[in-house]
Protein backbone atom coordinates (compact mmCIF):
# COMPACT_ATOMS: atom_id res chain seq x y z
CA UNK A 1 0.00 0.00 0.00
CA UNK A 2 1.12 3.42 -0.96
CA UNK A 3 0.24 6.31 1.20
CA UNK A 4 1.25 10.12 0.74
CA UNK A 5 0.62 12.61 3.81
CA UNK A 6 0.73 15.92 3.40
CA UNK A 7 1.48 17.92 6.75
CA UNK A 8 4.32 16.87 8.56
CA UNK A 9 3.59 18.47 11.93
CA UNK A 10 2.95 16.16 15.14
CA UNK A 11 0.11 14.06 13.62
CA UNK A 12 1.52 13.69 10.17
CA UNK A 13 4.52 12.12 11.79
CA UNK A 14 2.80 10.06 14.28
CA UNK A 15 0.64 8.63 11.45
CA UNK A 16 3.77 7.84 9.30
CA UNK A 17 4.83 6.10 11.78
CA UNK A 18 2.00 4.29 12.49
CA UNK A 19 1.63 3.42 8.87
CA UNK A 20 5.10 2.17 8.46
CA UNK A 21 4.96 -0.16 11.76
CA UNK A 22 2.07 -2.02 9.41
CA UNK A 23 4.29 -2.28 6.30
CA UNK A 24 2.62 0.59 3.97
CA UNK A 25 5.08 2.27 1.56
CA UNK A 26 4.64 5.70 2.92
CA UNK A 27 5.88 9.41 1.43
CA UNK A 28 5.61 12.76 3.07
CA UNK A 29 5.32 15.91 1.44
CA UNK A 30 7.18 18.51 3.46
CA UNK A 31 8.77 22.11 3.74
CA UNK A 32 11.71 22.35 2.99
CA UNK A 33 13.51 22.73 6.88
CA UNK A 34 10.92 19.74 8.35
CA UNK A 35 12.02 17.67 4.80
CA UNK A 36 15.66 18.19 6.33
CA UNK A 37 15.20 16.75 9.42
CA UNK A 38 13.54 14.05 8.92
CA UNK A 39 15.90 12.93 6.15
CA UNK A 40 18.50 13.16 8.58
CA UNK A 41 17.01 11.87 11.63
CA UNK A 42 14.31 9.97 10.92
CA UNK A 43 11.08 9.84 12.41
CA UNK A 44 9.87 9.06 16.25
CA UNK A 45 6.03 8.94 17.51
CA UNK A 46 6.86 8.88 21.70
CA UNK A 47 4.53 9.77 25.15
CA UNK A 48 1.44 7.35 25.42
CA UNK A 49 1.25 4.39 23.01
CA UNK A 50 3.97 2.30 21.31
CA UNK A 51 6.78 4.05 21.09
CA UNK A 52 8.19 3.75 17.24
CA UNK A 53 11.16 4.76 15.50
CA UNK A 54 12.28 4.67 11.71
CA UNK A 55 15.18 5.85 10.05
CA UNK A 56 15.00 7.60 6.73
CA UNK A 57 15.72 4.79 4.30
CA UNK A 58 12.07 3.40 5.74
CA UNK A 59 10.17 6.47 3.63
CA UNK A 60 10.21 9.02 0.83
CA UNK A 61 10.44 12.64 1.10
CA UNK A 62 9.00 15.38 -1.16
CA UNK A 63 9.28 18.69 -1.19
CA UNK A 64 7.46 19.74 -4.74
CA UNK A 65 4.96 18.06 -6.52
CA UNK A 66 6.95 17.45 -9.68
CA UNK A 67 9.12 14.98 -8.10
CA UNK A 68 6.43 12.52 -7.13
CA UNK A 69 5.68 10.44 -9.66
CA UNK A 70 1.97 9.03 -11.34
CA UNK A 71 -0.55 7.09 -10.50
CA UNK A 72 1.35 5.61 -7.35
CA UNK A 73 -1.05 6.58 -4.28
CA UNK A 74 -3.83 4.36 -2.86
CA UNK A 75 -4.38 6.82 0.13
CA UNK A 76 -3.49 10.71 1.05
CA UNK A 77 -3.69 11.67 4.20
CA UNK A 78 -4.10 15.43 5.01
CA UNK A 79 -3.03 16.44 8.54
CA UNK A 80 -1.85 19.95 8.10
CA UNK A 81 -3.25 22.69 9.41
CA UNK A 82 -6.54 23.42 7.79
CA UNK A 83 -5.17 26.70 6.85
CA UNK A 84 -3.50 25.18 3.76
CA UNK A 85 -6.65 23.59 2.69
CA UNK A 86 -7.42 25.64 -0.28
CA UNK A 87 -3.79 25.75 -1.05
CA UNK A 88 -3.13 21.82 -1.00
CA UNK A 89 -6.40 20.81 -2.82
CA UNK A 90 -6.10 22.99 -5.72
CA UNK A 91 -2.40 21.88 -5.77
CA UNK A 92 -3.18 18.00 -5.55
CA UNK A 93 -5.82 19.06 -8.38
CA UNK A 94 -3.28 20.58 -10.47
CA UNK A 95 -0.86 17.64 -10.22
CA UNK A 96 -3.46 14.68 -10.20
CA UNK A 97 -1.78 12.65 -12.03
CA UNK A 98 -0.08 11.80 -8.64
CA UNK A 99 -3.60 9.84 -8.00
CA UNK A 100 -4.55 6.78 -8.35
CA UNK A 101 -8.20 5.75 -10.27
CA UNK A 102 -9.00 5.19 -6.90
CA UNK A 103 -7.58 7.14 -4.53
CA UNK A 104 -9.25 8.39 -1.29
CA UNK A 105 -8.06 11.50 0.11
CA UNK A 106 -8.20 11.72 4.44
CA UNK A 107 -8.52 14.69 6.17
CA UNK A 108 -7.21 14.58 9.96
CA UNK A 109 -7.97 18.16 10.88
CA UNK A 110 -9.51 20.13 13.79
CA UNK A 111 -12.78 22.05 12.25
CA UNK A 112 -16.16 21.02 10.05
CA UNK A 113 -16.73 21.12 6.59
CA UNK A 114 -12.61 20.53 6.03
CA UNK A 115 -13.80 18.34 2.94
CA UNK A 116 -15.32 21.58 0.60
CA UNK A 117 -12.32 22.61 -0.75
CA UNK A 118 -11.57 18.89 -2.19
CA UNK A 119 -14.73 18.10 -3.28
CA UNK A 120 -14.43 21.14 -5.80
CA UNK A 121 -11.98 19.23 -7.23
CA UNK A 122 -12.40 15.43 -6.70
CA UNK A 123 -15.87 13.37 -6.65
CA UNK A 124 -17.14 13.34 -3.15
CA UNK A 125 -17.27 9.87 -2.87
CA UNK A 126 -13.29 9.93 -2.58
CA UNK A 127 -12.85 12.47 0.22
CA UNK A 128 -13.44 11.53 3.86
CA UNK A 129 -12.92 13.42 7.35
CA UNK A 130 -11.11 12.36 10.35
CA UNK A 131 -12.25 12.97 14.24
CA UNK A 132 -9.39 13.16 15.95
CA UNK A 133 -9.38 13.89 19.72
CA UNK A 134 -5.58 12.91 20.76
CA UNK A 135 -3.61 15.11 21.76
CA UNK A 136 -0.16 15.38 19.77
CA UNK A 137 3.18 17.78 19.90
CA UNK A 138 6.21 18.38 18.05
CA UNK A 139 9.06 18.94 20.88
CA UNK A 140 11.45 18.19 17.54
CA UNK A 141 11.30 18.90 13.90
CA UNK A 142 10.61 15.13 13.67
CA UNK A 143 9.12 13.61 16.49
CA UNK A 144 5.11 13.95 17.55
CA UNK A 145 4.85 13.39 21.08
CA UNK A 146 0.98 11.61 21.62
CA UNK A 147 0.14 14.15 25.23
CA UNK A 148 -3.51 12.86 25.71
CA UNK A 149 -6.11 10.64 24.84
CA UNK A 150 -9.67 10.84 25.57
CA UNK A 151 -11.47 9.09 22.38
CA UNK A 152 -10.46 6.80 19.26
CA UNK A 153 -10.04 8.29 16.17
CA UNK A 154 -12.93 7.82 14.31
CA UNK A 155 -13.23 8.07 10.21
CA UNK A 156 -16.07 8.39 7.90
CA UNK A 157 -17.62 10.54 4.97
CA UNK A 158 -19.67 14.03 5.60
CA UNK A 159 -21.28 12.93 2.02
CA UNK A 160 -22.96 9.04 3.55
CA UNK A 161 -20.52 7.25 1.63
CA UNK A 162 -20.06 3.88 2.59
CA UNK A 163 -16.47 3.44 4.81
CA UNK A 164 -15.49 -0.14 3.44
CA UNK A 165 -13.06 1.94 1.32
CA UNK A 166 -11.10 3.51 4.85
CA UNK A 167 -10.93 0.86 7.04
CA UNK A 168 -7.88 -0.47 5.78
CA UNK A 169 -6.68 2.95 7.65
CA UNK A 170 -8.45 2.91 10.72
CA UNK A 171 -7.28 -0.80 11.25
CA UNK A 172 -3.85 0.24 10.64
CA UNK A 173 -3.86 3.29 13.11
CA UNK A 174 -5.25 0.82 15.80
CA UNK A 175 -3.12 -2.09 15.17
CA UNK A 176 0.12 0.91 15.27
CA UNK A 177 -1.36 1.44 19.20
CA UNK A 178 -3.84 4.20 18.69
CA UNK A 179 -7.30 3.19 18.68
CA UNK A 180 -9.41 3.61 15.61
CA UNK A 181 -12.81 2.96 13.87
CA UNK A 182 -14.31 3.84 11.37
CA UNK A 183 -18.22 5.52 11.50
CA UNK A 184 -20.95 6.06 9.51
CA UNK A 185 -21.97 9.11 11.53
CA UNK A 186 -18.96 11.19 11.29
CA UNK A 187 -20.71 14.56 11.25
CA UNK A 188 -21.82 13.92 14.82
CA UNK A 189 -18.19 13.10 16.10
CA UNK A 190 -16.76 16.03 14.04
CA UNK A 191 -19.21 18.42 15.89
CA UNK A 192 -18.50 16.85 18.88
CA UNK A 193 -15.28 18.37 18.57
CA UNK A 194 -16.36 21.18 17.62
CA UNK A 195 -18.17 22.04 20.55
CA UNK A 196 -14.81 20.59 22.48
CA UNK A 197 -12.32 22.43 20.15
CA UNK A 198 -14.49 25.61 20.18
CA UNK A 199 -15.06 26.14 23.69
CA UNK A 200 -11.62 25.26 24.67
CA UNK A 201 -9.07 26.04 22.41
CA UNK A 202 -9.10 29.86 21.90
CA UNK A 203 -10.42 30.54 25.16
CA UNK A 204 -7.29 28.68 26.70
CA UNK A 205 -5.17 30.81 24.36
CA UNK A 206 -6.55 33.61 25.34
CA UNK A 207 -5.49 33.16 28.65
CA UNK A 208 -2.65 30.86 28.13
CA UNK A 209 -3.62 27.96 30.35
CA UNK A 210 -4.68 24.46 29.77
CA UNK A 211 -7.81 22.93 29.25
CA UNK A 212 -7.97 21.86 33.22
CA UNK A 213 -7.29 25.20 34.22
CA UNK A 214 -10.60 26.62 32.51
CA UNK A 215 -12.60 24.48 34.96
CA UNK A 216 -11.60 26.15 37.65
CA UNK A 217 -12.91 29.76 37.67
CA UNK A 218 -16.36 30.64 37.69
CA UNK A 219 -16.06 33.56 34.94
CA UNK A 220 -14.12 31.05 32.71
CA UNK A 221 -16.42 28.68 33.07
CA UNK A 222 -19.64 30.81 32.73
CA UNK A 223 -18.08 32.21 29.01
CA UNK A 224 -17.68 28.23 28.57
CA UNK A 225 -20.83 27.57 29.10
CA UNK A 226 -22.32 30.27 26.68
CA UNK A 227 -19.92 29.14 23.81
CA UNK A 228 -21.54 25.74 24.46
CA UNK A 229 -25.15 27.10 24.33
CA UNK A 230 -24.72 28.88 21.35
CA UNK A 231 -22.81 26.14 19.39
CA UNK A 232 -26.06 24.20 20.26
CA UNK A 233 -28.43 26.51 18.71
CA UNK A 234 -26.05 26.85 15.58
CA UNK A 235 -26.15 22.71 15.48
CA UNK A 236 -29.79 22.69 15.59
CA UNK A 237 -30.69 25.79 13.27
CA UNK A 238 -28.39 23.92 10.80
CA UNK A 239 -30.09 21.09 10.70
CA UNK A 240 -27.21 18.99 11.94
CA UNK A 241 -27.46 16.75 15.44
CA UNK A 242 -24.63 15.86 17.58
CA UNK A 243 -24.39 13.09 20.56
CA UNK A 244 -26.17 14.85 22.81
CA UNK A 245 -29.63 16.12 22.46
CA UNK A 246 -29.15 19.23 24.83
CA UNK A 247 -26.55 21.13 25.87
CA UNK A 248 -27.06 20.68 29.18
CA UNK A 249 -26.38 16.96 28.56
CA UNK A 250 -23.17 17.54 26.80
CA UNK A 251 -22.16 20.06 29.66
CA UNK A 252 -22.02 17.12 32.36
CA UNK A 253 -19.60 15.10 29.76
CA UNK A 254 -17.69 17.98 28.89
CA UNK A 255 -16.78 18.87 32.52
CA UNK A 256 -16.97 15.60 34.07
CA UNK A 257 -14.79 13.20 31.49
CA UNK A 258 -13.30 15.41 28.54
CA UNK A 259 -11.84 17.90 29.88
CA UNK A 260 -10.66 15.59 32.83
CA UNK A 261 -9.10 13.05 30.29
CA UNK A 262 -6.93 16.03 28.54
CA UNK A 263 -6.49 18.28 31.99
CA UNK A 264 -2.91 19.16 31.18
CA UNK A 265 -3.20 19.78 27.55
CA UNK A 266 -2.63 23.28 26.12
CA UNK A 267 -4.79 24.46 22.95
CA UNK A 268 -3.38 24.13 19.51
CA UNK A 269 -4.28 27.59 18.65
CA UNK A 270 -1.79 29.03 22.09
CA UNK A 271 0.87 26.69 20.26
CA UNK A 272 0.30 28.72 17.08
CA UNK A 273 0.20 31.96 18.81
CA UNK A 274 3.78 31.29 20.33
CA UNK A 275 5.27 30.76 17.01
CA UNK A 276 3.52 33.96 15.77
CA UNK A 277 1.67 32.09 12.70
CA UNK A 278 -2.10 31.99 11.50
CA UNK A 279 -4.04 30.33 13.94
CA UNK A 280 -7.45 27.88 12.81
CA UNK A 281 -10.08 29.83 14.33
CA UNK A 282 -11.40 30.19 10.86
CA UNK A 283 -12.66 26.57 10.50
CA UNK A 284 -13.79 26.55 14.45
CA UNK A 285 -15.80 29.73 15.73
CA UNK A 286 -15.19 31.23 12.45
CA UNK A 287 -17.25 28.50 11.03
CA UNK A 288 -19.61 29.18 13.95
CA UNK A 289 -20.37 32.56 12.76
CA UNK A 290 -20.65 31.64 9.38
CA UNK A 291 -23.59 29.20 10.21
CA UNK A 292 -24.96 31.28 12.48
CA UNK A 293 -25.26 33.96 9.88
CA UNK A 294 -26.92 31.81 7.35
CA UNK A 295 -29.34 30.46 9.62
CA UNK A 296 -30.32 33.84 11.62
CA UNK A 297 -28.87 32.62 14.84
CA UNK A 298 -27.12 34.87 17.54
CA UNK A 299 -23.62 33.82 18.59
CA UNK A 300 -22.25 37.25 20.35
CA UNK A 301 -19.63 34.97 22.86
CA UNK A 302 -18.08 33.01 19.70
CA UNK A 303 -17.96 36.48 17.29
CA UNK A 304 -15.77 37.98 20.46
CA UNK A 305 -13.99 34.84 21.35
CA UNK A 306 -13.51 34.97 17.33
CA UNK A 307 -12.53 38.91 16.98
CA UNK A 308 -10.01 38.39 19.88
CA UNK A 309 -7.55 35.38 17.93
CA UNK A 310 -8.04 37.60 14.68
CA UNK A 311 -6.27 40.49 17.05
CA UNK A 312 -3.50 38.99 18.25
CA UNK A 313 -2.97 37.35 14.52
CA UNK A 314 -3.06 40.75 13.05
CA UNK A 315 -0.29 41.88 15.14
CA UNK A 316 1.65 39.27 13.49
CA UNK A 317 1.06 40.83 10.71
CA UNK A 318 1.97 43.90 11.86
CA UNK A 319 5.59 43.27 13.25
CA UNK A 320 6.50 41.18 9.99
């Protein structure tokens, strides 16, 4: 089996790895400093799970499309930062020769509706969507560091298509030491994390804490709990469902088991902040707001949760 991902941050090397400890032919496209590294030092996935370690004669590296060559890939994973999306699928689109007649195209990314910008290109019934809710970090160019672990990750299709097609993946990813499934009722997952990714991750940017310490202070937790509320009106004015059929219900999970279960982890988007580079609030309350709008639904806590991140990334901007 040949598999390309595109991404090389902390899950695109943990799933590398994971796909090499079950014998796939794997290939990462990378920039050009990450391509570097790993050529010289290999790969590692370390912290919870099977620890696994290959050296760089065990994959391929690319660093421009032109050097991969046709019709070789069964499977691409995407697991870069959803940022890139419209960037990577009109660039896969552009060089599709690289696909196979069959190949399905993965996307392991925080957010909902990650899939749009490759089904412009590419018949839906070839893109799927990932749920992941592990918690991974890149202490080195090429090692991902698996923090926490609340949930397996769970793959399916946002367009019903059948997942026969993807569980050679998900069986892969669990045999590597990370549970896996697949599902045929991804959309609820992915809001799931929405409502988890949303309430948590810019919040605890924001404030530069982890997801623990937001439990802990009445104020935090009372913005918390509107994010949540408001998410749930988006949800239902959008004609989508999730795993809970209130709020209130998912409130006693959320603060009773998920946030628990990752207690020490610190929000993606604070880890983006640090290194001064565009943050995905765009595909998580952005894409709150942009519902909301469509559907007539007031989400004042998410537009200034929202308005905040797009601050401090303009002052990125700014110093550049």
């Amino acid at each position: 089996m040949n598999i390309l991902i595109i991404g090389t941050g902390a899950i695109g090397i943990a799933l590398g790895a994971s796909m090499i400890s079950q014998k796939a032919n794997v290939s990462f496209y990378a920039r050009e400093k990450t391509a570097q590294a790993i050529k010289t030092e290999g790969i590692q996935r370390i912290g919870i799970f099977n620890h696994l370690k290959y050296d760089s004669n065990k994959f391929t590296v690319y660093t421009n499309y032109e050097e991969i060559p046709s019709n070789i890939f069964d499977y691409i994973l995407i697991t870069s930062k959803t940022t890139a999306n419209n960037d990577i699928s009109r660039a896969l689109h552009e060089n599709k020769r690289i696909l196979g007649k069959n190949t399905k195209i993965i996307i392991f990314q925080n957010g909902f509706g990650n899939d749009e910008p490759y089904i412009q290109y590419f018949d839906k019934t070839r893109v799927y969507c990932a749920r992941v809710i592990t918690g991974f970090t890149r202490p080195q160019r090429h090692i991902s560091e698996i923090t926490v672990h609340t949930q397996p990750i769970l793959i399916g299709s946002l367009q019903n298509q059948d997942t026969q097609d993807i569980e050679v993946i998900s069986e892969m990813i669990n045999k590597s030491g990370i549970p896996s499934k697949t599902t045929k009722d991804i959309d609820k997952y992915l809001w799931a994390k929405m409502l988890y990714n949303c309430t948590l991750n810019p919040l605890g940017a924001i404030l530069d804490v982890n997801y623990g310490k937001l439990t802990e202070n009445n104020y935090s937790i009372n913005i918390m709990n509107k994010l949540i509320d408001e998410i749930f009106n988006v949800i239902t004015a959008s004609g989508y469902s999730t795993l809970w059929k209130t709020s209130d219900d998912y409130k006693k999970e959320f603060y009773s088991k998920l946030v628990p279960d990752t207690y020490n982890h610190k929000p993606s988007t604070l880890q983006d902040i640090k290194k001064k580079q565009k943050t995905e609030i765009d595909t998580l309350n952005g894409k709150i707001i942009q519902l909301a709008k469509q559907n007539n639904v007031e989400v004042p806590v998410n537009e200034i949760i929202y308005d905040m991140i797009k601050t401090i990334e303009s002052n990125f901007e700014e110093s550049e």
